[in-house]
N, C-alpha and C. Protein backbone atom coordinates (compact mmCIF):
# COMPACT_ATOMS: atom_id res chain seq x y z
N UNK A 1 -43.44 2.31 43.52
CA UNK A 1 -44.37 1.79 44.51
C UNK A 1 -43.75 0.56 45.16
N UNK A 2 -43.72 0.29 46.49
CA UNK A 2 -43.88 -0.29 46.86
C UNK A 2 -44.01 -1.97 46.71
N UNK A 3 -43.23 -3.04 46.91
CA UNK A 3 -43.57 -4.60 46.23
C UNK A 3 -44.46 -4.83 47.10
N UNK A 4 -44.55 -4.57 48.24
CA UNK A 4 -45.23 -5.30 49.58
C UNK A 4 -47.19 -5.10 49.46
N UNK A 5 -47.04 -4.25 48.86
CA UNK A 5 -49.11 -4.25 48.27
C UNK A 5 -48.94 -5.48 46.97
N UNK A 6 -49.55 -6.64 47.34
CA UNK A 6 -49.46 -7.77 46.55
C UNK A 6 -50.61 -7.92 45.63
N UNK A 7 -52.02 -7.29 46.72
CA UNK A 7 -53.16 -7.90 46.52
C UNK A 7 -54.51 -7.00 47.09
N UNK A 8 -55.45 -6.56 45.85
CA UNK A 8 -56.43 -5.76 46.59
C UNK A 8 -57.39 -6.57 46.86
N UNK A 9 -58.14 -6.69 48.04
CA UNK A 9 -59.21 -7.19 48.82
C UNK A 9 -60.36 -6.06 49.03
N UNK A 10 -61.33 -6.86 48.34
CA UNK A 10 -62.40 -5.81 49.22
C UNK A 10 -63.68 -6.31 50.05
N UNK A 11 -63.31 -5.86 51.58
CA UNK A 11 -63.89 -6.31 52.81
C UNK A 11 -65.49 -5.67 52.60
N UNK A 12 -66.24 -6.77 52.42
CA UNK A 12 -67.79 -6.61 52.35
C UNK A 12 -68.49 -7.49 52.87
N UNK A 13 -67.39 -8.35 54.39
CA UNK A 13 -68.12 -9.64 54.67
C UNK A 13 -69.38 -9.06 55.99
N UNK A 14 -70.52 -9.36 55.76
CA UNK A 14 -71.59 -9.77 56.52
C UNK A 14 -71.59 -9.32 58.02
N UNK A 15 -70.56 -9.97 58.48
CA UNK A 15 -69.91 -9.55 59.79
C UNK A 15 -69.53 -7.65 60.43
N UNK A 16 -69.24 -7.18 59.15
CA UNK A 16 -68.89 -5.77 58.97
C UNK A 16 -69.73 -5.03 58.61
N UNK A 17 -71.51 -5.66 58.69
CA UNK A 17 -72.27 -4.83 58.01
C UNK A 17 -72.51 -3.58 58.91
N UNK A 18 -72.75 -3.71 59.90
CA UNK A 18 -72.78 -2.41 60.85
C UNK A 18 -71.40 -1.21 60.85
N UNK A 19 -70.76 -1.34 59.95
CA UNK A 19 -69.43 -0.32 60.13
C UNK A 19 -69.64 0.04 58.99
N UNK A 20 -69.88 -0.71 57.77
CA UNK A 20 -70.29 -0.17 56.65
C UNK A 20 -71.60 0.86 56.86
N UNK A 21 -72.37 0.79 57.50
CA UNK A 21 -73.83 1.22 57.46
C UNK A 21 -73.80 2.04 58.31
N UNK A 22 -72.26 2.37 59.43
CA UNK A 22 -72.32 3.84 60.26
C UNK A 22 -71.94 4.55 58.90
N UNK A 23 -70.70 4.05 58.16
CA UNK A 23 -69.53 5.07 57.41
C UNK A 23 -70.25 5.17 56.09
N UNK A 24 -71.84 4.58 55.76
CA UNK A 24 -72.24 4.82 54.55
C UNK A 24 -71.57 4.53 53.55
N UNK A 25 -70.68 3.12 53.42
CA UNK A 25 -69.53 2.76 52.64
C UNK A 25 -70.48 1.63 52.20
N UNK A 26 -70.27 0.58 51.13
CA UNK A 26 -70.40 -0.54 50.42
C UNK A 26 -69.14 -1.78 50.67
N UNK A 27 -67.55 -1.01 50.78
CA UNK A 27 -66.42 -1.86 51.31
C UNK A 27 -65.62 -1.21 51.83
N UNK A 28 -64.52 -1.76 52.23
CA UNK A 28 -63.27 -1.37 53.06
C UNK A 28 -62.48 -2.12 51.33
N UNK A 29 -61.79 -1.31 50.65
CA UNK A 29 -60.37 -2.02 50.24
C UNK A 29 -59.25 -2.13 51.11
N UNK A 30 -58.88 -3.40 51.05
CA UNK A 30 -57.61 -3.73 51.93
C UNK A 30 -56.19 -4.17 51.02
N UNK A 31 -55.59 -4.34 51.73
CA UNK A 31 -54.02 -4.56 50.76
C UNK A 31 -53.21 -6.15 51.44
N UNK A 32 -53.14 -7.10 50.37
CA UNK A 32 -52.46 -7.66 51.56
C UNK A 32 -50.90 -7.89 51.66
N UNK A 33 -50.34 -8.20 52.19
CA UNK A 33 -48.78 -7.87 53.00
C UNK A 33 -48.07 -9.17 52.09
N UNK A 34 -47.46 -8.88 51.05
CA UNK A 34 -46.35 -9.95 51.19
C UNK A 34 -45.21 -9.81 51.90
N UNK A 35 -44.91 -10.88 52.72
CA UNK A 35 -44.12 -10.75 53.83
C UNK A 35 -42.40 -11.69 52.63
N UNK A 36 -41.51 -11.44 53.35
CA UNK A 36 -40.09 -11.33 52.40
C UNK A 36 -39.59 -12.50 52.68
N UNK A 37 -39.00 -13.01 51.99
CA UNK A 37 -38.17 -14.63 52.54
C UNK A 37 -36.85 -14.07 53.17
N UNK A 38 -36.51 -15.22 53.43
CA UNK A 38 -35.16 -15.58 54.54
C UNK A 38 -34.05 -15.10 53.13
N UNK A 39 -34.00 -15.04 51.75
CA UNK A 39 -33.29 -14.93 51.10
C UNK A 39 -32.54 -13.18 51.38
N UNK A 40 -34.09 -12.10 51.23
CA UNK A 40 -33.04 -11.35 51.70
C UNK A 40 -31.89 -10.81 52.63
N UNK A 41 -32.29 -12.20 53.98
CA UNK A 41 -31.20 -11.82 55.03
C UNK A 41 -29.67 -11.81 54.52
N UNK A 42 -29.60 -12.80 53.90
CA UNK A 42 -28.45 -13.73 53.57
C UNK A 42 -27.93 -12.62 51.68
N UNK A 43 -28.36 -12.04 51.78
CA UNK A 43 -28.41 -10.45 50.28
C UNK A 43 -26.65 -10.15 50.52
N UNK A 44 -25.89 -10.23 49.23
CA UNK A 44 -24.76 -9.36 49.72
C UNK A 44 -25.16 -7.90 49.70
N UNK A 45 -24.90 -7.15 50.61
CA UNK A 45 -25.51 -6.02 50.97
C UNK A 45 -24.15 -4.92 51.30
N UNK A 46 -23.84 -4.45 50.17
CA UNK A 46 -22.82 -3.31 50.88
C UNK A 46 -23.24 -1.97 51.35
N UNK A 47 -23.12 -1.42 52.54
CA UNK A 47 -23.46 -0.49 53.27
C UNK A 47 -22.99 0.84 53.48
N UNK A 48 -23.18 2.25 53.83
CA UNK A 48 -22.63 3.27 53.73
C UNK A 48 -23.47 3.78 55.17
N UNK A 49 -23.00 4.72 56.18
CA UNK A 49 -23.80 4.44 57.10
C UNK A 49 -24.31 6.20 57.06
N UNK A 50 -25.37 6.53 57.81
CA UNK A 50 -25.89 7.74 57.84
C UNK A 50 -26.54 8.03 59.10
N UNK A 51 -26.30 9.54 59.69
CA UNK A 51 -26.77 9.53 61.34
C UNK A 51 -28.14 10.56 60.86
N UNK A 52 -28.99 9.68 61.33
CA UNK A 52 -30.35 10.69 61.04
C UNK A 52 -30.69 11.89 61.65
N UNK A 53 -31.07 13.19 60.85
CA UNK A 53 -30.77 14.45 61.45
C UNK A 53 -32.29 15.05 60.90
N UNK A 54 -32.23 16.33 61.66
CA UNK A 54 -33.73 16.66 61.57
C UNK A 54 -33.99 17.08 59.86
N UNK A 55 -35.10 17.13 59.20
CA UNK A 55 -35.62 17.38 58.40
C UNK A 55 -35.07 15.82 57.20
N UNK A 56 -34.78 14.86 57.84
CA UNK A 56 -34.42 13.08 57.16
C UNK A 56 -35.63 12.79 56.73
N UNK A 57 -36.19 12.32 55.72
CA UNK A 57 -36.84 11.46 55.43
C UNK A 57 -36.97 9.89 54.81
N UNK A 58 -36.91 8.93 54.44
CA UNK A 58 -36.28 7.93 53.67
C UNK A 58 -36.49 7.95 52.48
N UNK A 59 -37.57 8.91 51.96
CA UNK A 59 -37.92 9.07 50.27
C UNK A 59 -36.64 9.69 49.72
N UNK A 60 -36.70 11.09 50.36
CA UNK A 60 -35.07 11.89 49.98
C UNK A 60 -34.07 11.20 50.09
N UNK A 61 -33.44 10.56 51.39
CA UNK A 61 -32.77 9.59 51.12
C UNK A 61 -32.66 8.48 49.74
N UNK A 62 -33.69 8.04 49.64
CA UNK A 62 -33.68 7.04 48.69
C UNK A 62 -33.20 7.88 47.02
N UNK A 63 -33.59 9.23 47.09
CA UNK A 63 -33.49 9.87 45.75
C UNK A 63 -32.04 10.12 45.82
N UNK A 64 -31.36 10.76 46.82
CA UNK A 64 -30.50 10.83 47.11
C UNK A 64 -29.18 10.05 46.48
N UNK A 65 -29.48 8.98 47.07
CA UNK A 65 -28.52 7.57 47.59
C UNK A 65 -29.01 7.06 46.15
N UNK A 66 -30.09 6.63 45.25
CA UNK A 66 -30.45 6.09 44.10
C UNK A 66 -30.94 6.09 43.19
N UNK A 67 -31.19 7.57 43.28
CA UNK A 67 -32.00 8.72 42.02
C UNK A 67 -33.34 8.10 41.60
N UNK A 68 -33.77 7.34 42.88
CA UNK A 68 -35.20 7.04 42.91
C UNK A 68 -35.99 6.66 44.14
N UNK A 69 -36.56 8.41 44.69
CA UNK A 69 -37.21 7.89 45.83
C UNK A 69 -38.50 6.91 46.00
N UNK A 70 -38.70 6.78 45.07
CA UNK A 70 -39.78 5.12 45.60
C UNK A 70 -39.17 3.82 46.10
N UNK A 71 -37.82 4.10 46.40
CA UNK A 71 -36.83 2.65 46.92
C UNK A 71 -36.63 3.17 48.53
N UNK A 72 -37.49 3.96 48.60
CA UNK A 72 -37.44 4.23 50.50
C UNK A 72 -37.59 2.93 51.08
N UNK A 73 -38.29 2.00 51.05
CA UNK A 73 -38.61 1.21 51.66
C UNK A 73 -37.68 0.17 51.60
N UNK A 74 -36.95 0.05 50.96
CA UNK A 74 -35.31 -0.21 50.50
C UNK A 74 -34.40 -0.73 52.01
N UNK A 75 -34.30 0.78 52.11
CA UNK A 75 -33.60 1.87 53.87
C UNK A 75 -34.42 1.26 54.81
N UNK A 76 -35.46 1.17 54.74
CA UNK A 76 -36.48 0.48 55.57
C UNK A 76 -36.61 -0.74 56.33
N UNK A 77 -36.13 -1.82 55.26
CA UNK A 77 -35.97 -3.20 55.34
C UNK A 77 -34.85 -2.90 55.87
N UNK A 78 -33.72 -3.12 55.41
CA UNK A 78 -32.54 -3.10 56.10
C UNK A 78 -32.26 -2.29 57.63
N UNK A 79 -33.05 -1.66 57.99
CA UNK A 79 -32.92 -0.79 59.14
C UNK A 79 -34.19 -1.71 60.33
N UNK A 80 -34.71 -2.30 59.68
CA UNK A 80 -35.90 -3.33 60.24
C UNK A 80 -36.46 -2.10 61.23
N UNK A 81 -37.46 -0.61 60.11
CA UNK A 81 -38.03 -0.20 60.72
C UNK A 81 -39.40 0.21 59.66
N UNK A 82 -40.71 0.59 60.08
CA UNK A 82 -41.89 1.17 58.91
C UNK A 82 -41.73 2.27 58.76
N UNK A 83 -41.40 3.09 59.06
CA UNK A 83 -41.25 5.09 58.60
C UNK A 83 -40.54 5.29 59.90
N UNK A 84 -40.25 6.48 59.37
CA UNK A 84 -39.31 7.62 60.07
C UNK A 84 -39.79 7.97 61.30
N UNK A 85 -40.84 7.58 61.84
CA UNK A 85 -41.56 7.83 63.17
C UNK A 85 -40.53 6.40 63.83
N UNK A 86 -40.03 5.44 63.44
CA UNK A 86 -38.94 4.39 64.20
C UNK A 86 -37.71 5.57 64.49
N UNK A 87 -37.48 6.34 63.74
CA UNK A 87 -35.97 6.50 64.18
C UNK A 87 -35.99 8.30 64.67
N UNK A 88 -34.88 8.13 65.57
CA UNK A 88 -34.70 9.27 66.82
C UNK A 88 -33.46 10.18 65.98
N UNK A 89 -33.32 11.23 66.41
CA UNK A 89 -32.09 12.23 66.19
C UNK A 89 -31.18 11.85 66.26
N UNK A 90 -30.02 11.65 65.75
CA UNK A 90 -29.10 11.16 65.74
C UNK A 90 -28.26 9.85 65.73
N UNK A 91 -29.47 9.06 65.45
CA UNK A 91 -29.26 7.56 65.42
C UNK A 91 -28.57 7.09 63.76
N UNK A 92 -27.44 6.42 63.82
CA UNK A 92 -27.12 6.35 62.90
C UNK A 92 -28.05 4.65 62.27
N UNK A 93 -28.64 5.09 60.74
CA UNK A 93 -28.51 4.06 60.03
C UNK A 93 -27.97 3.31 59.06
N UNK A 94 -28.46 2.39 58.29
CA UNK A 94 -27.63 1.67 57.09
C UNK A 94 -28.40 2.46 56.08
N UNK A 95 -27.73 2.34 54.85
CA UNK A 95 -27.81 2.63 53.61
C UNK A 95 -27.47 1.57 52.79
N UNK A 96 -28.19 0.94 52.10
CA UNK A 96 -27.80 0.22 51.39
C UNK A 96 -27.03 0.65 49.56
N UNK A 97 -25.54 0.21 49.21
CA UNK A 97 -25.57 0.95 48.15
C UNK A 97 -25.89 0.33 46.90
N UNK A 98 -26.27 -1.21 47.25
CA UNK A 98 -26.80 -1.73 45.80
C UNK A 98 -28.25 -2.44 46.11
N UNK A 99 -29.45 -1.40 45.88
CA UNK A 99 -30.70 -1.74 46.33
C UNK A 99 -31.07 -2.92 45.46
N UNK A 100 -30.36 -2.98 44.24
CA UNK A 100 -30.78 -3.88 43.80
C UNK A 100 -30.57 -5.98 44.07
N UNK A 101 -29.59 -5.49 45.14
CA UNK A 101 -29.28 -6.72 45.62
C UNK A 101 -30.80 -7.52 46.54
N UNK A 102 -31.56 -6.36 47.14
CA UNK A 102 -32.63 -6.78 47.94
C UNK A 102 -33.82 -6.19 47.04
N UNK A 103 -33.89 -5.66 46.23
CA UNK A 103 -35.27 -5.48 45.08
C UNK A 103 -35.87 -6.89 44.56
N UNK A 104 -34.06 -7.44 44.14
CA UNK A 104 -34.42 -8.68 42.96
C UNK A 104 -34.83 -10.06 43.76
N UNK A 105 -34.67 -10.00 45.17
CA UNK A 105 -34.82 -10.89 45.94
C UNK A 105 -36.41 -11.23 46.30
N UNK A 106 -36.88 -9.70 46.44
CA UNK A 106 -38.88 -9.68 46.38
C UNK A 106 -39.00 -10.36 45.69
């Protein structure tokens, strides 16, 4: 999973009572974003590069490249994109080959 779900919130403020009371809900759970320090820019990061082709995903990738696709988001950061809906046919990206250089940095 994911580091970036830090924190569950659950939205039941006052303000939202009318959205609750269309959707017949009690809350909204929300997630909140830890956002990454300046440390991982500065990550020694060795790279392997890959041109994205149809049927790519970054999970496979990640299983691929680190025999654990829950480090998609890995490919992600380093490509400074949110899913595979960022990237086009044939666009080459980075691969990172030691994820753990930017894991231990979260």
């Amino acid at each position: 999973m994911p580091k970036y779900h830090t924190q569950k919130y659950s939205n039941d403020d006052d303000q939202y009572q009318e959205i609750l009371d269309e959707r017949d809900i009690e809350e909204i759970v929300q997630y909140s974003i830890k956002f990454f320090n300046q440390s991982i820019k500065t990550a020694p990061i060795r790279i392997t590069r890959h041109t994205w082709r149809q049927g790519d995903k970054l999970y496979k990738l990640a299983g691929q490249f680190y025999g654990d696709f829950r480090l998609w988001w890995v490919i992600a950061i380093v490509n400074k994109i949110s899913s595979e809906a960022d990237l086009k046919y044939g666009q080459v990206i980075k691969i990172p080959l030691n994820p753990s250089a930017i894991v231990n940095r979260i």
